[in-house]
N, C-alpha and C. Protein backbone atom coordinates (compact mmCIF):
# COMPACT_ATOMS: atom_id res chain seq x y z
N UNK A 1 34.36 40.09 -25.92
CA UNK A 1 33.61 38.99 -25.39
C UNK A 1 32.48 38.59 -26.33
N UNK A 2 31.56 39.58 -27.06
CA UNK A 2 30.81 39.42 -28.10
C UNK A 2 31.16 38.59 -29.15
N UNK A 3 32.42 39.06 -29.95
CA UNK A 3 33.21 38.33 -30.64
C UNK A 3 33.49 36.89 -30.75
N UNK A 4 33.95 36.24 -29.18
CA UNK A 4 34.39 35.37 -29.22
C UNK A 4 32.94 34.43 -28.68
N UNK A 5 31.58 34.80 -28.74
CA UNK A 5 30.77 34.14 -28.37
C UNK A 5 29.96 33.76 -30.07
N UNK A 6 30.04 34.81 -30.40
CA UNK A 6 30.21 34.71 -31.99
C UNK A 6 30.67 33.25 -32.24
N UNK A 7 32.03 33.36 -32.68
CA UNK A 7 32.68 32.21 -33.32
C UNK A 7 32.37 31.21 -32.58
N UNK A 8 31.95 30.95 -31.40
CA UNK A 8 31.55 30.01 -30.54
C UNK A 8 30.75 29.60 -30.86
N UNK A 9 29.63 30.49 -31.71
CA UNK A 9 28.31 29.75 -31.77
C UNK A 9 28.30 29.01 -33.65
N UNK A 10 29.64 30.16 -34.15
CA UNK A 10 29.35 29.68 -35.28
C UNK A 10 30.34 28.33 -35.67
N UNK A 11 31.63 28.04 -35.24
CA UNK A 11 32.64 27.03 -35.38
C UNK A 11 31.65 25.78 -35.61
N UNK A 12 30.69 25.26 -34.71
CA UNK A 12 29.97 24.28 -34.75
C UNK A 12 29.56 23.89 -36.30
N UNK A 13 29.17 25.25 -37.25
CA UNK A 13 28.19 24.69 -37.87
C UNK A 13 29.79 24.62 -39.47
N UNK A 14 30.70 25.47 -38.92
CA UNK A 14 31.63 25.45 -40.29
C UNK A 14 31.83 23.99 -40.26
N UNK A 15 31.95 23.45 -39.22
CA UNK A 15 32.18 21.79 -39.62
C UNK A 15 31.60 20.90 -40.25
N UNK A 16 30.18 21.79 -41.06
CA UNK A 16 29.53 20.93 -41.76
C UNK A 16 29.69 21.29 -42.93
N UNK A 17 30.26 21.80 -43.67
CA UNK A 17 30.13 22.05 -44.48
C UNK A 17 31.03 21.41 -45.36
N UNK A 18 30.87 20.87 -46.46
CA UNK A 18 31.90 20.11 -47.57
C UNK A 18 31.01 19.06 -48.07
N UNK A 19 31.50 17.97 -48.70
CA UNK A 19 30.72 16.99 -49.53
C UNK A 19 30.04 16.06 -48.39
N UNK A 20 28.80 15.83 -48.53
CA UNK A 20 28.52 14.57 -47.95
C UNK A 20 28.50 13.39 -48.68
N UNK A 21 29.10 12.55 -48.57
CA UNK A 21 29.31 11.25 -49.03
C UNK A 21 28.21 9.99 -48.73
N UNK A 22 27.83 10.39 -47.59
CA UNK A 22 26.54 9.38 -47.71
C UNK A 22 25.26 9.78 -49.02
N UNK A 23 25.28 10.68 -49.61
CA UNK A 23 24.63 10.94 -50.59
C UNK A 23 25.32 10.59 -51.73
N UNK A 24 26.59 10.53 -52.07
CA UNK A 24 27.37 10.10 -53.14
C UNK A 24 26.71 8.69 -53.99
N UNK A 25 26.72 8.75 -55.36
CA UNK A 25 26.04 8.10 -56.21
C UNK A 25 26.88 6.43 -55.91
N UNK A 26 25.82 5.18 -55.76
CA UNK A 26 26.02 4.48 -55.39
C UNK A 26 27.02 3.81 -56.53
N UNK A 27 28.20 2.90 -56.42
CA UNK A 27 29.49 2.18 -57.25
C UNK A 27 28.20 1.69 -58.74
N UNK A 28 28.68 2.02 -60.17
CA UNK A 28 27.77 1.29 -60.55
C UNK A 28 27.96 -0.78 -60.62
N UNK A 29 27.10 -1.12 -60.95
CA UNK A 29 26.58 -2.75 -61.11
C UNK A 29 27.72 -3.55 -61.63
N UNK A 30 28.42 -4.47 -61.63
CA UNK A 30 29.55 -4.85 -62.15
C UNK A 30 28.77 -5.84 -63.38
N UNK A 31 29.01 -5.84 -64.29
CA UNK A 31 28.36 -6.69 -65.22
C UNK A 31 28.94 -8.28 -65.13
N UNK A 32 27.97 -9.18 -65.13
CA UNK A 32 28.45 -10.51 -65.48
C UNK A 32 28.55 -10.94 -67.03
N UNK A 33 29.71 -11.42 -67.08
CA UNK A 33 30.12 -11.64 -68.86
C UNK A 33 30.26 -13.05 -69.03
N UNK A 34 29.58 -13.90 -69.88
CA UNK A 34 30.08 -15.06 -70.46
C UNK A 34 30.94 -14.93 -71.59
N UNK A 35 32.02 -15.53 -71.47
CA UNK A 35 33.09 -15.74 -72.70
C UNK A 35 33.59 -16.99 -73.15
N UNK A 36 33.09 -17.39 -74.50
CA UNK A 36 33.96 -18.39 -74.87
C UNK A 36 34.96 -18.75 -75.20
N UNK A 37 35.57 -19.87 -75.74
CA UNK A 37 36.74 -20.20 -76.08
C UNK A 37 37.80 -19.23 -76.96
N UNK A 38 37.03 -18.60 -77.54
CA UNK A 38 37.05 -17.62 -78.47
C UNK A 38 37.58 -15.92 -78.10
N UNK A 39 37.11 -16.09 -76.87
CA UNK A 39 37.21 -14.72 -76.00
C UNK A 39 35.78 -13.84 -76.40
N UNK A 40 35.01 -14.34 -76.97
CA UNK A 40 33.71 -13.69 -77.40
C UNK A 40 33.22 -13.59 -75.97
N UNK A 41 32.04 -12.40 -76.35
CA UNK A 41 31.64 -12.67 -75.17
C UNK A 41 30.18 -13.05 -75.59
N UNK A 42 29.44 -14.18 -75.20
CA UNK A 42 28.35 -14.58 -75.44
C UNK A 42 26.98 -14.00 -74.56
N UNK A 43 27.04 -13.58 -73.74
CA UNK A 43 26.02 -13.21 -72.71
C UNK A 43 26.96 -12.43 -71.62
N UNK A 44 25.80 -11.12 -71.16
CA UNK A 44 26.31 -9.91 -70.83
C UNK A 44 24.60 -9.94 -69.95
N UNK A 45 25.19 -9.62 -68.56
CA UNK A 45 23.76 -9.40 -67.60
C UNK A 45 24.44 -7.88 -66.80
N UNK A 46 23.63 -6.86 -66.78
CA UNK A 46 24.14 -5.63 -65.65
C UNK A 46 22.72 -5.76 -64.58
N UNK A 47 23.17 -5.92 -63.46
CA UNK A 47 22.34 -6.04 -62.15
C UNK A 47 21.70 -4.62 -62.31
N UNK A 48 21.01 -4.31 -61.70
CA UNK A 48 19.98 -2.89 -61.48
C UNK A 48 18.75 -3.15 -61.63
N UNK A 49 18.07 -2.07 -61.58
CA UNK A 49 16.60 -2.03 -61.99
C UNK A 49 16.39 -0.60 -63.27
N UNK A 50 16.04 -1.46 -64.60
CA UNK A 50 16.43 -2.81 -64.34
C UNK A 50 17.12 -3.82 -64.88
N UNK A 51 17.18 -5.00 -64.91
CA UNK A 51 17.95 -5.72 -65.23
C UNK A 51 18.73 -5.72 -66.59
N UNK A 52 19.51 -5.55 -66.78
CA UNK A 52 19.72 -5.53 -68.22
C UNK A 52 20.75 -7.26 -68.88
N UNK A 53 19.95 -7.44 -69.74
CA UNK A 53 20.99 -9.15 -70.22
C UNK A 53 20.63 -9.00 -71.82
N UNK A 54 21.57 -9.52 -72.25
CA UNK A 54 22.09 -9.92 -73.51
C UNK A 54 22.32 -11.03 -74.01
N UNK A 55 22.21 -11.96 -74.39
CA UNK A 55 22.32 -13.64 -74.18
C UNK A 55 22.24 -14.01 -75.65
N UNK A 56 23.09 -14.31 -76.22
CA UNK A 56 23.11 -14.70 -77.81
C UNK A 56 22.36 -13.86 -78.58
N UNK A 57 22.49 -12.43 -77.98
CA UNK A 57 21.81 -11.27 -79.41
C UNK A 57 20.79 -11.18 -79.04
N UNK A 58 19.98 -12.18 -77.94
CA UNK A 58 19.15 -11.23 -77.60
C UNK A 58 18.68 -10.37 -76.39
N UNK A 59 18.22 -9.36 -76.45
CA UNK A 59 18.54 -8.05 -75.61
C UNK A 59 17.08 -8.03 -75.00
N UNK A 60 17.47 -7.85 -73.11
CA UNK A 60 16.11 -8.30 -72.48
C UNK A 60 16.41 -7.23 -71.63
N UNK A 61 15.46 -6.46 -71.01
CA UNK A 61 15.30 -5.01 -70.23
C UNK A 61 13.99 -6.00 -69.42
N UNK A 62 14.63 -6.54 -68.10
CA UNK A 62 13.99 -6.82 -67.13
C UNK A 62 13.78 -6.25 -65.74
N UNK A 63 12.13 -5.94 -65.54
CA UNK A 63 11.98 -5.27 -64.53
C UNK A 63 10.88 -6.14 -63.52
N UNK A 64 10.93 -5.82 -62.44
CA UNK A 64 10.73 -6.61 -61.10
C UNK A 64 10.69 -6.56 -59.55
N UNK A 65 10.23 -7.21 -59.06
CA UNK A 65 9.34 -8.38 -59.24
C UNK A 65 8.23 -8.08 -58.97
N UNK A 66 7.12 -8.39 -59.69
CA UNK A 66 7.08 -9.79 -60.65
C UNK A 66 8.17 -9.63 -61.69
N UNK A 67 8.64 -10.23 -62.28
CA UNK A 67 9.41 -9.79 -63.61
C UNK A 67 8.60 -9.76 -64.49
N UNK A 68 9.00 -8.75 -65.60
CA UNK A 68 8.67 -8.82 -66.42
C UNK A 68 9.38 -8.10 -67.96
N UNK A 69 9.40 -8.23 -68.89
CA UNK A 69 10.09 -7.91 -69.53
C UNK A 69 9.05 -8.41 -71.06
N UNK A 70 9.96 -7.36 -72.04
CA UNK A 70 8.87 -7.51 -73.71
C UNK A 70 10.00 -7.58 -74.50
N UNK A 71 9.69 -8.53 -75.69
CA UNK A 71 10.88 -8.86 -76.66
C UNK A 71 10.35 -8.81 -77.62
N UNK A 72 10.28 -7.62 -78.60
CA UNK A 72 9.18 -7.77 -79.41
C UNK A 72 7.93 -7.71 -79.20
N UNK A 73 6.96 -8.44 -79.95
CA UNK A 73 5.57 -8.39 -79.68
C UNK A 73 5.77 -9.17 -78.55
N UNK A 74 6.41 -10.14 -77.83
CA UNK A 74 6.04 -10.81 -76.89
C UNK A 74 6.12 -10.78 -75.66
N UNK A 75 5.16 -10.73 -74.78
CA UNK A 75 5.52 -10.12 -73.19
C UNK A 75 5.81 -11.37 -72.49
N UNK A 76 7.16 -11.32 -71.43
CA UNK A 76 7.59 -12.13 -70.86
C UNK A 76 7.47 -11.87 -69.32
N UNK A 77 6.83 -12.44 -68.11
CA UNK A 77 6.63 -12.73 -66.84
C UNK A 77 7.07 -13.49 -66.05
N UNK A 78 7.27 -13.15 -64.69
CA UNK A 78 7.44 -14.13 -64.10
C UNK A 78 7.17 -14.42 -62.89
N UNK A 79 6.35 -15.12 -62.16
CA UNK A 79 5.09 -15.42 -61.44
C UNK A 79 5.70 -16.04 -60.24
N UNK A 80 6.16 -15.58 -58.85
CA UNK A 80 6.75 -16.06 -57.67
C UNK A 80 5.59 -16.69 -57.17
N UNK A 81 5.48 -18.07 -56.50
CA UNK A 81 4.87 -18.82 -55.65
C UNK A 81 5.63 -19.37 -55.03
N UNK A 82 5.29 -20.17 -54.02
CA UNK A 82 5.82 -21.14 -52.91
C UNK A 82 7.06 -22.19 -53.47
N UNK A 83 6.58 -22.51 -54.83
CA UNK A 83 7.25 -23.79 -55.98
C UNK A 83 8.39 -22.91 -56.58
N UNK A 84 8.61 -21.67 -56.75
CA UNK A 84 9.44 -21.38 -57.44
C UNK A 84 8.81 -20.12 -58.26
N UNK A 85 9.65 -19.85 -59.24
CA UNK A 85 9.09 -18.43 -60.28
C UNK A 85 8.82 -19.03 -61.92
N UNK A 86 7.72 -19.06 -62.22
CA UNK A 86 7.28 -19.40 -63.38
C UNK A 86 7.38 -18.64 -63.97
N UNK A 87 7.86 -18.35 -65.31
CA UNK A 87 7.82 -17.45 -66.12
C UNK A 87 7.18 -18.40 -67.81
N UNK A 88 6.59 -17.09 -67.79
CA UNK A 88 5.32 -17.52 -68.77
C UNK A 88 5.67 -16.43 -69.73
N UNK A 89 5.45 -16.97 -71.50
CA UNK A 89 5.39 -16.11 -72.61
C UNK A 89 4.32 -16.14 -73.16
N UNK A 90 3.48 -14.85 -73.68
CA UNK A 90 1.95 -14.65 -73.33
C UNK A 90 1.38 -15.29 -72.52
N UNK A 91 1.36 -15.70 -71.86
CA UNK A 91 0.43 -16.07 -70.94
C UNK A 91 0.70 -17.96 -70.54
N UNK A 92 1.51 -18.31 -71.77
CA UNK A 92 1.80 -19.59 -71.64
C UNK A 92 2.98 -19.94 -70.82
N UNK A 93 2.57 -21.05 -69.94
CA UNK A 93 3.93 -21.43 -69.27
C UNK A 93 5.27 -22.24 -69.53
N UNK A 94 6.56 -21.77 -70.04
CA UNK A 94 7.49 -21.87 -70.26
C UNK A 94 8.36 -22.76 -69.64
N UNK A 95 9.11 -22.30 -68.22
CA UNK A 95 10.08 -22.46 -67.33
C UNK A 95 9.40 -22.27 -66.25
N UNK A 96 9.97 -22.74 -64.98
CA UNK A 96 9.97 -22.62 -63.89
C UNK A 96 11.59 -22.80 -62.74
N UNK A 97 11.38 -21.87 -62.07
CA UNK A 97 13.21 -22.04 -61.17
C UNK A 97 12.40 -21.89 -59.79
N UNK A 98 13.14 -22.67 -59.43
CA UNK A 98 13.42 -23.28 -57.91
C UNK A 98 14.10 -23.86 -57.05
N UNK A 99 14.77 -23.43 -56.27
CA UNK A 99 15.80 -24.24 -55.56
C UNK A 99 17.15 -24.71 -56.38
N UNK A 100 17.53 -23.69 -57.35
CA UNK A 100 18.60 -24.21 -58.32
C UNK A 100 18.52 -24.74 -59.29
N UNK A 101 17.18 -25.38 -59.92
CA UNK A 101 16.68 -25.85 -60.84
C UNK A 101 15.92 -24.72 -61.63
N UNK A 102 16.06 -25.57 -62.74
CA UNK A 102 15.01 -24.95 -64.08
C UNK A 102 14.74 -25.77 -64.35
N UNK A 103 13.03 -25.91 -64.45
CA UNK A 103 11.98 -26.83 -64.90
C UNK A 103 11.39 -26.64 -66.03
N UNK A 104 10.93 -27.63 -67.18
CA UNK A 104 10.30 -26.93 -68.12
C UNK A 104 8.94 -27.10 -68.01
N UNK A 105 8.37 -26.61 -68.89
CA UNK A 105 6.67 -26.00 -68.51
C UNK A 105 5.47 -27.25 -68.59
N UNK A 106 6.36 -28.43 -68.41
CA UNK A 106 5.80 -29.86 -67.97
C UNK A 106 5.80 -30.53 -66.20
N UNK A 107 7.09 -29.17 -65.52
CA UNK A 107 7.80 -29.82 -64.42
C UNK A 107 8.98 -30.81 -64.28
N UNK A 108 9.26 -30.74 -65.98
CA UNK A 108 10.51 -31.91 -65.78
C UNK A 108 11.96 -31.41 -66.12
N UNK A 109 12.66 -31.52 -64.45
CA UNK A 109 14.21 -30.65 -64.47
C UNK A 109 14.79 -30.43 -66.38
N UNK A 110 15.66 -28.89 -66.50
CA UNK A 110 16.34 -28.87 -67.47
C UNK A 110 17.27 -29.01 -66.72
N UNK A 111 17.78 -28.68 -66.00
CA UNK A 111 19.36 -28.49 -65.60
C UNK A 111 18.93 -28.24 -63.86
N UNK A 112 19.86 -28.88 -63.12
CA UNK A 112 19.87 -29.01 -61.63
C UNK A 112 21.43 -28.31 -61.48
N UNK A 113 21.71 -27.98 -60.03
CA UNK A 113 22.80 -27.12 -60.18
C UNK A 113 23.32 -27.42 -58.48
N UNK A 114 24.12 -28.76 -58.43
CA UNK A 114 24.46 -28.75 -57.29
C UNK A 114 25.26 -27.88 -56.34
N UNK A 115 25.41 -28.34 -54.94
CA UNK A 115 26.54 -27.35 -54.16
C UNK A 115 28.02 -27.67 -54.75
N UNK A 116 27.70 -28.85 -55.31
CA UNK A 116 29.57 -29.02 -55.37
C UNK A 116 29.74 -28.16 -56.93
N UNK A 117 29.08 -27.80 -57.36
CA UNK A 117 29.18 -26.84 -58.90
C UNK A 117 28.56 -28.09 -60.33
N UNK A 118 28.59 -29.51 -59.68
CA UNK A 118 27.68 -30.27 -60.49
C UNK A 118 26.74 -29.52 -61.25
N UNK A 119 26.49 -29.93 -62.53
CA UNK A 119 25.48 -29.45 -63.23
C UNK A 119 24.32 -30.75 -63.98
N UNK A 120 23.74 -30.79 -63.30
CA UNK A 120 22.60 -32.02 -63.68
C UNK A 120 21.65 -32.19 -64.96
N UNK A 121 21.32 -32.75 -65.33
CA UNK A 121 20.00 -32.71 -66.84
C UNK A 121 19.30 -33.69 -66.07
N UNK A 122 18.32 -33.51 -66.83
CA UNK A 122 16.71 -34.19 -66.45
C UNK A 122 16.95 -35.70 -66.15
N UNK A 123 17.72 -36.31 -66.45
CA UNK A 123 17.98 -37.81 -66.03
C UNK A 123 19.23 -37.91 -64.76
N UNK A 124 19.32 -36.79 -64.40
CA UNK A 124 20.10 -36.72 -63.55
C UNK A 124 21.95 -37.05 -63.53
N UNK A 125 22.20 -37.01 -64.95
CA UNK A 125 23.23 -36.92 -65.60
C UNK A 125 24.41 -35.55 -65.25
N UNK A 126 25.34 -35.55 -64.75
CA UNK A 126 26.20 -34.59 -64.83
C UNK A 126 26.44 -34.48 -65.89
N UNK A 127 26.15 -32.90 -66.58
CA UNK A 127 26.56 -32.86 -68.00
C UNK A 127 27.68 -31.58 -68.25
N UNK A 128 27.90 -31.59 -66.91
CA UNK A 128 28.43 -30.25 -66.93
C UNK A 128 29.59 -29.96 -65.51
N UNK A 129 30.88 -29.39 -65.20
CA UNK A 129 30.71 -28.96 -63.07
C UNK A 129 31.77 -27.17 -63.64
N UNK A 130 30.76 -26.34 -63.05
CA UNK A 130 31.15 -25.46 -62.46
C UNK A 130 32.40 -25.34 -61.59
N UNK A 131 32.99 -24.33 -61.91
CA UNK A 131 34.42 -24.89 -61.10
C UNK A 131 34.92 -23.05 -60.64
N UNK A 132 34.99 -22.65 -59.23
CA UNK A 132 34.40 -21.68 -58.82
C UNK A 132 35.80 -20.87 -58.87
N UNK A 133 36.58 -19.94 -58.93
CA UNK A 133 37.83 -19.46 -58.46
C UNK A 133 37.65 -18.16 -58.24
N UNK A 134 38.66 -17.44 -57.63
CA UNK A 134 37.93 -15.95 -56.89
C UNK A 134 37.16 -14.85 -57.58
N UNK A 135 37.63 -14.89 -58.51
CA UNK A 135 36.86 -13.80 -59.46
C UNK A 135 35.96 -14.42 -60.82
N UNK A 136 35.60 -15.42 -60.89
CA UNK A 136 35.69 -16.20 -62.60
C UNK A 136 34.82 -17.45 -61.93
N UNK A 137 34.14 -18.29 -62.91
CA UNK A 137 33.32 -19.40 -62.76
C UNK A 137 33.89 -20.01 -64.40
N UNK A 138 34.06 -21.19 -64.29
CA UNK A 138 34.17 -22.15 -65.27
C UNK A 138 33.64 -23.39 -65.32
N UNK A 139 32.76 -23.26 -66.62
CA UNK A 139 31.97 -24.38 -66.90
C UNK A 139 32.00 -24.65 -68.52
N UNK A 140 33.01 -26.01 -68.68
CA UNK A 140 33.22 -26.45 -69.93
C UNK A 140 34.40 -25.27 -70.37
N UNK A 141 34.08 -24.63 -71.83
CA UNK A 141 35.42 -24.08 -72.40
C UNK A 141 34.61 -22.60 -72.11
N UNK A 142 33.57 -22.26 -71.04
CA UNK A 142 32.90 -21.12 -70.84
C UNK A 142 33.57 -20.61 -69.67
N UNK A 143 33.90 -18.48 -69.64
CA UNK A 143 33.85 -18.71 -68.60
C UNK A 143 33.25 -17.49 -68.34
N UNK A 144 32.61 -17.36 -66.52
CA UNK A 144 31.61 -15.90 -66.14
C UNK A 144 32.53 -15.55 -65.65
N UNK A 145 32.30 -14.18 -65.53
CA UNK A 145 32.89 -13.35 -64.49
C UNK A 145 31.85 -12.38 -64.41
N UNK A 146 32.07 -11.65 -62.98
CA UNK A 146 31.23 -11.08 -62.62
C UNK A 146 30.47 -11.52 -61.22
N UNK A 147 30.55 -12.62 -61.01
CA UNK A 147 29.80 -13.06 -60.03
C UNK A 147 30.42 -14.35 -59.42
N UNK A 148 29.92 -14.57 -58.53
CA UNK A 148 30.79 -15.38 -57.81
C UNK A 148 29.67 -16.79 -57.64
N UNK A 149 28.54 -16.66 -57.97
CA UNK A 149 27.57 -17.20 -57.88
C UNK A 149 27.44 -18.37 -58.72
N UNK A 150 27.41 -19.50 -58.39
CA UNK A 150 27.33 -21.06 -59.59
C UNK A 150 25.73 -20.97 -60.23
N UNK A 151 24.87 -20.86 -59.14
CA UNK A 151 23.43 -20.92 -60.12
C UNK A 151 23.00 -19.84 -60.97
N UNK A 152 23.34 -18.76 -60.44
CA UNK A 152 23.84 -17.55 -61.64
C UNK A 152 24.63 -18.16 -63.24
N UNK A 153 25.54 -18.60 -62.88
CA UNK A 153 26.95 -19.20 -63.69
C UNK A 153 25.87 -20.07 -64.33
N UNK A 154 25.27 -21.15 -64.00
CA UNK A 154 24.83 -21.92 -64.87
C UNK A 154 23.45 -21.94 -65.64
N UNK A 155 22.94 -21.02 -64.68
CA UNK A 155 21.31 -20.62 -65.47
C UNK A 155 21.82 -19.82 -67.09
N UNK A 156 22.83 -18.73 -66.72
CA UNK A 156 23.32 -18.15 -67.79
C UNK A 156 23.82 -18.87 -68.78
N UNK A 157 24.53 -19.96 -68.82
CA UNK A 157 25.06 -21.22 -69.78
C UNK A 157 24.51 -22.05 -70.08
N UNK A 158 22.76 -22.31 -69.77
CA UNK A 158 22.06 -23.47 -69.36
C UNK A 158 21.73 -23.20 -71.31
N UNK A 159 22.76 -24.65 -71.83
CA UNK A 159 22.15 -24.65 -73.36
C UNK A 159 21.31 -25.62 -73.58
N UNK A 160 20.36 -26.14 -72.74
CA UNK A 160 19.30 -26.65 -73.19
C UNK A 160 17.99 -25.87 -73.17
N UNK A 161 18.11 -25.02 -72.94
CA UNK A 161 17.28 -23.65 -73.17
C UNK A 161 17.42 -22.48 -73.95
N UNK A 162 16.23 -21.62 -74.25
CA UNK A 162 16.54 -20.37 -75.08
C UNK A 162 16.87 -19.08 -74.53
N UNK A 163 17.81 -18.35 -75.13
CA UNK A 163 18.13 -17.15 -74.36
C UNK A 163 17.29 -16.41 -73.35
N UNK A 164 16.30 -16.02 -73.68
CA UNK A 164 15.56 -15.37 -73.47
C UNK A 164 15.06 -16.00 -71.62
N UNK A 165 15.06 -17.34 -71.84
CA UNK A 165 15.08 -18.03 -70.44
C UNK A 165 16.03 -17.90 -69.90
N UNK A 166 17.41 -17.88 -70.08
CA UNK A 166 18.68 -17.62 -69.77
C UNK A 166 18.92 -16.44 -69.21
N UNK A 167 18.13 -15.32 -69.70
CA UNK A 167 18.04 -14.42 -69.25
C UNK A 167 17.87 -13.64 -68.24
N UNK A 168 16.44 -14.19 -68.01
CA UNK A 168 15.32 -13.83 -67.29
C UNK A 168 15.67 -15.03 -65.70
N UNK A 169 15.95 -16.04 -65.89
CA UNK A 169 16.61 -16.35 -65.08
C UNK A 169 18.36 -16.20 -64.22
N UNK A 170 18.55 -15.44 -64.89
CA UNK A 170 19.77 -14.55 -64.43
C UNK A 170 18.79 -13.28 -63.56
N UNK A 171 18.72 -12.41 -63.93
CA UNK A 171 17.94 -11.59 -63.34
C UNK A 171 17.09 -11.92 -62.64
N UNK A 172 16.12 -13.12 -62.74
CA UNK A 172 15.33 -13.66 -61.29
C UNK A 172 16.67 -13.30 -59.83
N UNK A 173 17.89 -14.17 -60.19
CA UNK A 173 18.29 -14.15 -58.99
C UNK A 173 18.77 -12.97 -58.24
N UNK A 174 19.36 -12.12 -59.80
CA UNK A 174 20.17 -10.68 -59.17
C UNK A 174 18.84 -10.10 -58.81
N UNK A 175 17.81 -10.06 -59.32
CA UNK A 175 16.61 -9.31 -58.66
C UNK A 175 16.05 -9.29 -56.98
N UNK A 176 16.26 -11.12 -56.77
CA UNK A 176 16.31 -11.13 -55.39
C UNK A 176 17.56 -11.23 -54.50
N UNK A 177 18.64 -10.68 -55.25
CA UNK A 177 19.53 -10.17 -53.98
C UNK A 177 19.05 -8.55 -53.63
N UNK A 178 18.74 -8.01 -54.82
CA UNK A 178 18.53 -6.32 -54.43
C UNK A 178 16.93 -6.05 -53.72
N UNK A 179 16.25 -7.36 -53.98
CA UNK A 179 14.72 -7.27 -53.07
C UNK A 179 14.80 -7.37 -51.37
């Protein structure tokens, strides 16, 4: 009778024992890749903290939010308000994103980024349309993968700007899905 009050008390706890999986290391970040015509790949963003992007050679280790990130001697920020996220190099103001737009450091649209995958310039010109399919984004002879996301897709391709903006606005957004 001892015996079997024994295993009675202990059966309960053998059932715990083995891997727990809710502790298991989370899937890593799927990287978003731009590739051109070429099959190059032009720009390379890995989601995390933190951010990691690559954008025409140059290599940005963004952390956030605020963002911020250093390229060289130069420290790069980026300043959330009501209007959007300004990002400023030393201290000077650059860009601004908001609502799908990138503004330059006058307020006047670089690129607008409609729902239909439209891609706008400052005169309100389609210069560009995103064209969405399950795994892949195509815009012009470019294409992302990685994300399923158009203002992602086009901040990353936005060539009226410099990488480094390209960048940092990629990671603005993956930053606020993981915030």
């Amino acid at each position: 009778m001892l015996l079997f009050r024994v295993l009675a008390c202990a059966l309960p706890f053998a059932g715990c024992q083995g891997t727990d999986t809710s502790k298991a290391a989370p899937p890593k970040p799927t990287a978003i890749e731009v590739v051109d015509a070429t099959k190059s790949v032009v720009a390379r963003v890995v989601p995390g903290r933190p951010c990691r992007a690559t954008v025409e050679g140059v290599e940005l280790l963004v952390g956030g939010r605020p963002l911020v990130a250093q390229i060289g001697t130069d420290r790069w920020t980026g300043e959330d308000a009501d209007n959007g996220t300004t990002l400023r190099k030393n201290d000077q103001i650059v860009a601004r994103i908001h609502a799908k737009q990138l503004f330059d450091a006058n307020g006047i649209p670089i690129i607008r980024v409609l729902d239909n995958g439209d891609i706008a310039d400052k005169a309100n010109a389609v210069v560009r349309k995103a064209v969405a399919a399950a795994n892949a984004i195509t815009i012009d002879t470019l294409t992302v993968t990685g994300t399923t996301d158009v203002a992602i897709a086009a901040m990353l391709t936005a060539r009226e700007t410099v990488p480094e903006v390209r960048g940092l606005a990629a990671c603005h957004y993956l930053l606020n899905e993981q915030h």
